[in-house]
Each structure stands twice: as structure tokens, then as C-alpha cells.
N, C-alpha and C. Protein backbone atom coordinates (compact mmCIF):
# COMPACT_ATOMS: atom_id res chain seq x y z
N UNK A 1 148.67 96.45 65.23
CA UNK A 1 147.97 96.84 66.45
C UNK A 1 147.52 98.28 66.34
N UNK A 2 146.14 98.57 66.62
CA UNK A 2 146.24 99.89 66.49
C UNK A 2 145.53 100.64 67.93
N UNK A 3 146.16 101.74 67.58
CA UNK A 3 146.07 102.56 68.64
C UNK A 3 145.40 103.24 69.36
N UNK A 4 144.72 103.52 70.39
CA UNK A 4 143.39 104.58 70.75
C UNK A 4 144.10 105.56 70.93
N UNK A 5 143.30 106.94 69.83
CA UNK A 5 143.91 108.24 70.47
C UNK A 5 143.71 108.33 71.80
N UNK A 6 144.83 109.55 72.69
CA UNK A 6 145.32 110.10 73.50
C UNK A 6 144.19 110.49 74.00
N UNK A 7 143.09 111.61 73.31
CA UNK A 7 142.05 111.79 73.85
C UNK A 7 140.68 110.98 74.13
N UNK A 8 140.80 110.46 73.51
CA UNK A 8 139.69 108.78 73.57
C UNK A 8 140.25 108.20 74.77
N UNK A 9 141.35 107.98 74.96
CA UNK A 9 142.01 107.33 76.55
C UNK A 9 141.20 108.15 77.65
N UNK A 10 141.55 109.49 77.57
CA UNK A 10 141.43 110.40 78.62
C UNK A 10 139.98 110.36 79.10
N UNK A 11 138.94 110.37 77.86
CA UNK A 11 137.47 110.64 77.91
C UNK A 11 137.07 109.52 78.66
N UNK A 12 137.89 107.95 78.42
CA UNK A 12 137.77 107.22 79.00
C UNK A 12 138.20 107.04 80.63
N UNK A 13 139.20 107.69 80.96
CA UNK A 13 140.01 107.63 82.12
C UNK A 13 138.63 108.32 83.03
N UNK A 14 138.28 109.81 82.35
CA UNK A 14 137.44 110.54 82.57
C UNK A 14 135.70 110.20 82.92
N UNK A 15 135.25 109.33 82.25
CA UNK A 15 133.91 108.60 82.68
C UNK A 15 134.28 107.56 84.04
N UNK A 16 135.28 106.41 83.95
CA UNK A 16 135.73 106.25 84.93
C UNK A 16 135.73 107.10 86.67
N UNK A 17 136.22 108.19 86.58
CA UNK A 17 135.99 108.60 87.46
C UNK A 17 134.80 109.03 88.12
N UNK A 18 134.42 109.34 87.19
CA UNK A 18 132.34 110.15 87.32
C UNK A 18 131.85 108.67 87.95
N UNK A 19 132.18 107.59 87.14
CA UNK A 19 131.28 106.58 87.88
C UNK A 19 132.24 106.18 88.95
N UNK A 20 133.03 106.33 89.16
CA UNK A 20 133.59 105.92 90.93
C UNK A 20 133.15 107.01 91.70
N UNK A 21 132.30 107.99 91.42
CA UNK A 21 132.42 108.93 92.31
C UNK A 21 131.22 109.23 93.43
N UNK A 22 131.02 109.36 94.39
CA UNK A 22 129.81 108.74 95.31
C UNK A 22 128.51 109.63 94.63
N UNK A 23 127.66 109.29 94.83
CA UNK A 23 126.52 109.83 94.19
C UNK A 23 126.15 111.38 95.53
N UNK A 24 125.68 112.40 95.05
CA UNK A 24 125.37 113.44 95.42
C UNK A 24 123.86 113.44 95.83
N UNK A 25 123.44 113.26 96.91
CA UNK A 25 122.26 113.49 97.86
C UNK A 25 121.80 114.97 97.75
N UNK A 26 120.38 115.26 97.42
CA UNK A 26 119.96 116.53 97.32
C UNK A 26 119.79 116.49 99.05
N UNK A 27 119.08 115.52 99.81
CA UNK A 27 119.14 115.90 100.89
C UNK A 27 120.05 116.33 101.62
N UNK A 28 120.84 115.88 101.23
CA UNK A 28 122.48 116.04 102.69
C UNK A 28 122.83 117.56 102.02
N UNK A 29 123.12 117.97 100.48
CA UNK A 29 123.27 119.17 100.18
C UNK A 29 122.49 120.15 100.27
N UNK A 30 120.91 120.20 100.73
CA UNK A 30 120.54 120.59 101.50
C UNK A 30 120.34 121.20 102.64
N UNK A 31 120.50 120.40 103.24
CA UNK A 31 121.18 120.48 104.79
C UNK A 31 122.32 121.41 104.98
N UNK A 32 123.26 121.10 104.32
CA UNK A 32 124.43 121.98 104.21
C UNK A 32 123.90 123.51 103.80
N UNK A 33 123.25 123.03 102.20
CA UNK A 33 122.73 124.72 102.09
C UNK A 33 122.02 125.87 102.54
N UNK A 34 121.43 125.18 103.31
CA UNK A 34 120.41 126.30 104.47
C UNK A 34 120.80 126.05 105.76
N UNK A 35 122.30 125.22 105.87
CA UNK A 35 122.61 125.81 107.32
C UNK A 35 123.62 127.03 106.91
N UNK A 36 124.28 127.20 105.98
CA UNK A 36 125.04 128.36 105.36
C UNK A 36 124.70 129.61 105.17
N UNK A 37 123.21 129.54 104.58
CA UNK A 37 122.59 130.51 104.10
C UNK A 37 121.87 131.06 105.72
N UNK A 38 121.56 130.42 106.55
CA UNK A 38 120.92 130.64 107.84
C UNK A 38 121.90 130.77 109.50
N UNK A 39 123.10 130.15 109.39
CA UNK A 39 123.70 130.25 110.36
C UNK A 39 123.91 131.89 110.91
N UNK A 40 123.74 131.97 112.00
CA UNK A 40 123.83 133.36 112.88
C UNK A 40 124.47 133.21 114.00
N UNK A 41 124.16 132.38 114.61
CA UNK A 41 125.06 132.64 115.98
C UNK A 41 126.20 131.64 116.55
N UNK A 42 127.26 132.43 116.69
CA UNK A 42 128.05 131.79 117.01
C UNK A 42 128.33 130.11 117.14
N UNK A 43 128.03 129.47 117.93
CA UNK A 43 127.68 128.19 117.97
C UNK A 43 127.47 127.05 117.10
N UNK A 44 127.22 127.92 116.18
CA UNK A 44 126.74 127.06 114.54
C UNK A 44 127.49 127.59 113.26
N UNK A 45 128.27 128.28 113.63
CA UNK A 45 129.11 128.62 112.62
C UNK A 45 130.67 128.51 112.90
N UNK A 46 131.53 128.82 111.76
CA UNK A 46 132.65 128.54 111.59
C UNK A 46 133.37 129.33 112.30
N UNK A 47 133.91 129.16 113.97
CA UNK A 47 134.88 130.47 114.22
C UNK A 47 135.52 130.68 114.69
N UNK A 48 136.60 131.27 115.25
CA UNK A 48 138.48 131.02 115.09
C UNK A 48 138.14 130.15 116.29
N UNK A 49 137.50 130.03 117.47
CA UNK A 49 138.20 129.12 118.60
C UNK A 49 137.75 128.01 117.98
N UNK A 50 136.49 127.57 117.05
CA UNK A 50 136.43 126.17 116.50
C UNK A 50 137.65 125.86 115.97
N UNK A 51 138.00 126.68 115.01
CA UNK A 51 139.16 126.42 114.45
C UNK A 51 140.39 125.80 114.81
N UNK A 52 140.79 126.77 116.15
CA UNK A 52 142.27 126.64 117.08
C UNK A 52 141.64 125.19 117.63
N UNK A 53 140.05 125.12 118.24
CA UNK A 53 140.50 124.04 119.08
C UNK A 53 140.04 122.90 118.18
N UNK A 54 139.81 122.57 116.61
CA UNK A 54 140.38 121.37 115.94
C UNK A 54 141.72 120.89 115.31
N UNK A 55 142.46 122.21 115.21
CA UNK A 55 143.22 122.13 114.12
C UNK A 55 144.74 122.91 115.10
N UNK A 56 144.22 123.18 116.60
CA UNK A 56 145.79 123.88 117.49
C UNK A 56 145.84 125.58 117.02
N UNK A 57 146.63 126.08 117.72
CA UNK A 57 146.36 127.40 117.78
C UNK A 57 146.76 127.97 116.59
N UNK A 58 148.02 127.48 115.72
CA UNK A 58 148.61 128.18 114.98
C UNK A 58 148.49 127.65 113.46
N UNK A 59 147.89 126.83 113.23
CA UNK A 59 147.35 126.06 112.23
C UNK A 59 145.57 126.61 111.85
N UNK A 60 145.07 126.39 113.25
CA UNK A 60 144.14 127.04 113.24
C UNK A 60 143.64 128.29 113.08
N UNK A 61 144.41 129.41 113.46
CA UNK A 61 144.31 130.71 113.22
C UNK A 61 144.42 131.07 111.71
N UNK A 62 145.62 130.14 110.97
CA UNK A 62 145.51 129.75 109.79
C UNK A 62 145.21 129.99 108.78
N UNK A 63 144.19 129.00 109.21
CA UNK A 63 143.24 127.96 108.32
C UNK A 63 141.87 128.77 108.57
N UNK A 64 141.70 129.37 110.04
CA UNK A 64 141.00 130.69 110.04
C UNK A 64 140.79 131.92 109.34
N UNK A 65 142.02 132.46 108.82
CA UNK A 65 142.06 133.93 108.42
C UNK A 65 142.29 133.15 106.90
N UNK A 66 142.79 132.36 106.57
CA UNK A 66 142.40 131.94 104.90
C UNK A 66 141.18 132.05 104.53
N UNK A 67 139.76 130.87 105.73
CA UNK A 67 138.94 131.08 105.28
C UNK A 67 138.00 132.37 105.04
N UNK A 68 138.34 133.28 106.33
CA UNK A 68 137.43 134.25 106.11
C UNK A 68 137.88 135.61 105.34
N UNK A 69 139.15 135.63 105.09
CA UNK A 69 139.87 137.09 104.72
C UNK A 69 139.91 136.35 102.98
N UNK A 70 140.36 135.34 102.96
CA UNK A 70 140.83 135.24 101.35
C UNK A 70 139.85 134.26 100.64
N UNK A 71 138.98 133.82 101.27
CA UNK A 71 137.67 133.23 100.74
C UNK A 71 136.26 133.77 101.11
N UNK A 72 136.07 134.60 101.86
CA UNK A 72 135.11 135.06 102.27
C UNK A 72 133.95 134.18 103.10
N UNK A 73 134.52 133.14 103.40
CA UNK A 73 133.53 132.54 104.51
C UNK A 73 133.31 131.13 103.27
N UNK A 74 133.86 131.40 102.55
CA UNK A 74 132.88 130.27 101.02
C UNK A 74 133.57 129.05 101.71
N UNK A 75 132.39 128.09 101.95
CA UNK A 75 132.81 126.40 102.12
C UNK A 75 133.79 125.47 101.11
N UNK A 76 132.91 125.87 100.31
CA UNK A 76 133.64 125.36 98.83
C UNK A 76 135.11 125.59 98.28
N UNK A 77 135.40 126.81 98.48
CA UNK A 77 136.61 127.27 98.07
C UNK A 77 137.71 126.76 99.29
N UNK A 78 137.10 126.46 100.54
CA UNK A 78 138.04 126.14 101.50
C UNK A 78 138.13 124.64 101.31
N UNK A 79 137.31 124.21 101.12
CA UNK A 79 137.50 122.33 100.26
C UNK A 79 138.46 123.06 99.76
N UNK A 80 138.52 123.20 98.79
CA UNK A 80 139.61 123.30 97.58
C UNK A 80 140.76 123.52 98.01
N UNK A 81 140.98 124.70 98.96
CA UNK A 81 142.27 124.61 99.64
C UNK A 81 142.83 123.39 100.35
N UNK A 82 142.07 122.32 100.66
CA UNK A 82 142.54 121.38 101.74
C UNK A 82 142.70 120.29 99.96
N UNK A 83 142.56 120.43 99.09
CA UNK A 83 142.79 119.48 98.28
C UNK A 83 144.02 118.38 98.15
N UNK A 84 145.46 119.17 98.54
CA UNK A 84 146.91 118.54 99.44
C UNK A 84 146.78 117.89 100.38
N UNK A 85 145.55 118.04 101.43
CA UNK A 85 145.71 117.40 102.67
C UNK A 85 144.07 116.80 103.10
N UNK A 86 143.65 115.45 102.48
CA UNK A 86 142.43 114.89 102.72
C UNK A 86 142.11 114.92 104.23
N UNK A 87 142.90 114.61 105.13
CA UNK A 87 143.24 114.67 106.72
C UNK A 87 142.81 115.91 106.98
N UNK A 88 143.51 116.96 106.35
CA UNK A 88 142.47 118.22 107.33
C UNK A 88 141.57 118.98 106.87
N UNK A 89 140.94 118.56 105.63
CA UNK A 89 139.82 118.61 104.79
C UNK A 89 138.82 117.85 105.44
N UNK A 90 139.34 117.03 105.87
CA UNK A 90 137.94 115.68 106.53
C UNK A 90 137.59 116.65 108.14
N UNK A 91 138.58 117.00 108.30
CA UNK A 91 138.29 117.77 109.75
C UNK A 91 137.39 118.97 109.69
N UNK A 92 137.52 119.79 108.54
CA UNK A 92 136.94 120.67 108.10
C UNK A 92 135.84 120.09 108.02
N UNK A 93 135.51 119.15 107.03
CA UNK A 93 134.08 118.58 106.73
C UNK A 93 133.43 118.31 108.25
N UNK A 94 133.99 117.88 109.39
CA UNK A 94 133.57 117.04 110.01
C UNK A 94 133.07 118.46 111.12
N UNK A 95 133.62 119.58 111.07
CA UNK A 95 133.30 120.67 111.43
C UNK A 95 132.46 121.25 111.31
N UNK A 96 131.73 121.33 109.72
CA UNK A 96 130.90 121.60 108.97
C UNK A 96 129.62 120.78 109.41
N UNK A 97 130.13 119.20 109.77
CA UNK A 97 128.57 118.67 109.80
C UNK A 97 128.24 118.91 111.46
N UNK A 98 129.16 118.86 112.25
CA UNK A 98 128.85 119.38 113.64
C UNK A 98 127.73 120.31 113.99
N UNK A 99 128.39 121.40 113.39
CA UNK A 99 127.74 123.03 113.20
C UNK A 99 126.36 122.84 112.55
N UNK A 100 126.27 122.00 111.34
CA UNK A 100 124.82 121.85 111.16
C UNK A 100 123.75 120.82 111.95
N UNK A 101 124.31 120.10 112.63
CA UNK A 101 123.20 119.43 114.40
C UNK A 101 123.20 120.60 114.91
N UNK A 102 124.04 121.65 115.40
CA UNK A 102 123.77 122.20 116.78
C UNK A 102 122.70 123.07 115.51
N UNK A 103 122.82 123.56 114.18
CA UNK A 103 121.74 124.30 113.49
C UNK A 103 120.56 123.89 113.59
N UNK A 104 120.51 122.36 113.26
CA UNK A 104 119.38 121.56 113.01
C UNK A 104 118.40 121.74 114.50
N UNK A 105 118.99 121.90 115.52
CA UNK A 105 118.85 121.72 116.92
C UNK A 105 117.83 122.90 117.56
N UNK A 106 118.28 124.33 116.78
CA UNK A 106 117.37 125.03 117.18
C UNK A 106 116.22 125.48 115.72
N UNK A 107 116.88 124.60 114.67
CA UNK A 107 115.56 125.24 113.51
C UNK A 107 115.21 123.63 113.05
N UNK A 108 114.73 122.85 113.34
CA UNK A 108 114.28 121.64 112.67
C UNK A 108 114.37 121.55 111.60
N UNK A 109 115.15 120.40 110.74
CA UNK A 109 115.26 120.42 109.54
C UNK A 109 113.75 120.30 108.68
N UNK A 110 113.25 119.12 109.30
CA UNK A 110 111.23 119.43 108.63
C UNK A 110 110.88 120.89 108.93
N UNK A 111 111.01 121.93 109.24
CA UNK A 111 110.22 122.78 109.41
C UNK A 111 110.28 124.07 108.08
């Protein structure tokens, strides 16, 4: 019987995942990227009372001063922190797409 190297497994384990993995929309990343690059006022952005009032006061304050003191506001890097907890990563996300309607709302995404 012979054997598949260790790394031949992995490369394999490794394509596997790429193809389970949902396909990436330029539109929707889009969307995201110029509400980031454009958000200004309050309302449409990320900020401690959104925070407290998804995530409770003390979780939220948090998950607040992580994002903005030790990530600098970066979306991405705060995914990464929620990588332990899909549950309040999804909340985050779901925060994220909120904030970009009330964006979309006063700058039209066609425009």
C-alpha cells in the first residue's frame, strides 16, 4: 500500500477548503469598501453606544476600545478577533451591514 505524503494530504485538505468557500462578490465588497472609506457621521459608523447596545454595556465597551485603540477602526482585523466566537462576529458583521443602508441612504450606491 503506498502512501501519500503528509504534504500532498494537506495541499489536498487545502484546495478542499478554497472550494467550500463562498465565492467573493466584487459588488457586496464594494459596498463595504466605500462605506469605510466614506463614513462620517455618526449614524453610519461604528460607535461605542452601537456597540453597548448590541453586544450590553460591558462587552460592548470592550469590543469597543479593542476595535478602535488596538486596531485602529480596521474591519478586518476585528473579524479576526471574533475568530473564537462566530456568534459575535456575525453580530459585528450584521452591524457592519446596518451602517452601510443607513450609508447607502444618504449617498446612493449608483451614484
Amino acid at each position: 500500500m503506498q502512501t501519500v505524503p503528509s504534504c500532498r494530504r494537506e495541499s489536498s485538505l487545502n484546495l478542499n477548503k478554497i472550494l467550500d468557500m463562498e465565492r467573493l462578490k466584487f459588488k457586496t465588497l464594494f459596498r463595504i469598501v466605500r462605506w469605510d472609506y466614506n463614513r462620517c457621521f455618526k449614524d453610519e459608523s461604528l460607535d461605542k453606544d452601537l456597540f453597548v447596545e448590541k453586544y450590553g454595556r460591558v462587552m460592548g465597551e470592550h469590543y469597543y476600545n479593542k476595535f478602535v485603540r488596538e486596531f485602529d477602526g480596521n474591519i478586518l482585523k476585528m473579524i479576526g478577533y471574533f475568530r473564537g466566537s462566530e456568534k459575535e462576529g456575525q453580530i459585528f458583521c450584521d452591524m457592519i451591514t446596518e451602517r452601510i443602508e443607513k450609508y447607502e441612504q444618504r449617498e446612493p450606491y449608483n451614484s
